[in-house]
Protein backbone atom coordinates (compact mmCIF):
# COMPACT_ATOMS: atom_id res chain seq x y z
CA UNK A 1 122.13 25.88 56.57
CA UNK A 2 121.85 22.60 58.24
CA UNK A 3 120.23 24.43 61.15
CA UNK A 4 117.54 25.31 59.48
CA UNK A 5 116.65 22.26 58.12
CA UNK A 6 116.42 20.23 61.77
CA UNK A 7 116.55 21.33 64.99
CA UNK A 8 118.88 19.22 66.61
CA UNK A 9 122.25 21.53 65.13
CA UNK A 10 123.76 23.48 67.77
CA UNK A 11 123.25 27.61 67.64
CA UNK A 12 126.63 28.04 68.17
CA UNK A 13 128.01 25.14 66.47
CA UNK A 14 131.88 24.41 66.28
CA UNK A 15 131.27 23.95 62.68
CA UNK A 16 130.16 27.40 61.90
CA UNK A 17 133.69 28.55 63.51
CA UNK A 18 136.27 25.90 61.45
CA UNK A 19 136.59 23.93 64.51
CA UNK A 20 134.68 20.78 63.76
CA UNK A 21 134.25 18.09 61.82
CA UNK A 22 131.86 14.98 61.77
CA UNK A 23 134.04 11.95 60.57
CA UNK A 24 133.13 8.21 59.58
CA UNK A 25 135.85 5.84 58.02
CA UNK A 26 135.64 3.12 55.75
CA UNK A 27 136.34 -0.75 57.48
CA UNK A 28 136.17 1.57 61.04
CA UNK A 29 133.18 0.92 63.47
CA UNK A 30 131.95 4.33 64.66
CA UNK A 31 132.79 3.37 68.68
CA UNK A 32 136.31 2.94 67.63
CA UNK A 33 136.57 6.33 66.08
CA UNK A 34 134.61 7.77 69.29
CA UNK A 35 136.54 5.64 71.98
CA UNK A 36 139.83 6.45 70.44
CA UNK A 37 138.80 10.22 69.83
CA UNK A 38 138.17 10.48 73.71
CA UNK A 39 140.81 8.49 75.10
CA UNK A 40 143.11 11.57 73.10
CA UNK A 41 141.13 14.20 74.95
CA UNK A 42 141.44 16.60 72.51
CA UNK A 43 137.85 18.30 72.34
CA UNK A 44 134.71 17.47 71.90
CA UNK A 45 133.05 13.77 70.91
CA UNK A 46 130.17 12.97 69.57
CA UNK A 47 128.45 9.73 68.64
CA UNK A 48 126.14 9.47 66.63
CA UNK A 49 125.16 5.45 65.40
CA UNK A 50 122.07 6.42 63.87
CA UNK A 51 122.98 8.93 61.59
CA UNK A 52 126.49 7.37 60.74
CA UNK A 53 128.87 9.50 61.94
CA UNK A 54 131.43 11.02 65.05
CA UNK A 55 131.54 14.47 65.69
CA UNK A 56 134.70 15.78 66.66
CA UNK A 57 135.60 19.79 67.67
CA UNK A 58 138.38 21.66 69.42
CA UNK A 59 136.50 23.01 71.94
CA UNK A 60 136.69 21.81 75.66
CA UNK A 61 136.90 18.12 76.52
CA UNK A 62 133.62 16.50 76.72
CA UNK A 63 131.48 13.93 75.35
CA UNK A 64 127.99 12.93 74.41
């Protein structure tokens, strides 16, 4: 659904499969979440300031 309402959501998103979630926390700055999120290396971060949140999947270890 979110697809279809703006192109920048992944064909093949990790979301569609269970394996993803996009995470912000209350009295947490979003780098935190990301910095910490990638320093576990346990899938997939993304950062995303402007719209409020951090992606995080279970896919392979990357970043963006």
């Amino acid at each position: 659904m979110a697809r279809r309402r703006s192109r920048g959501v992944a064909k093949e998103s990790y979301h569609t499969r269970g394996m993803a979630i996009d995470i912000r926390l209350p009295d947490t700055q979003l780098r935190a979440i990301s910095e910490t999120a990638k320093a576990m290396q346990g899938g997939g971060v993304g950062f995303y300031p402007r719209s409020g949140f951090v992606h995080l999947d279970v896919g392979p270890v990357r970043s963006w």
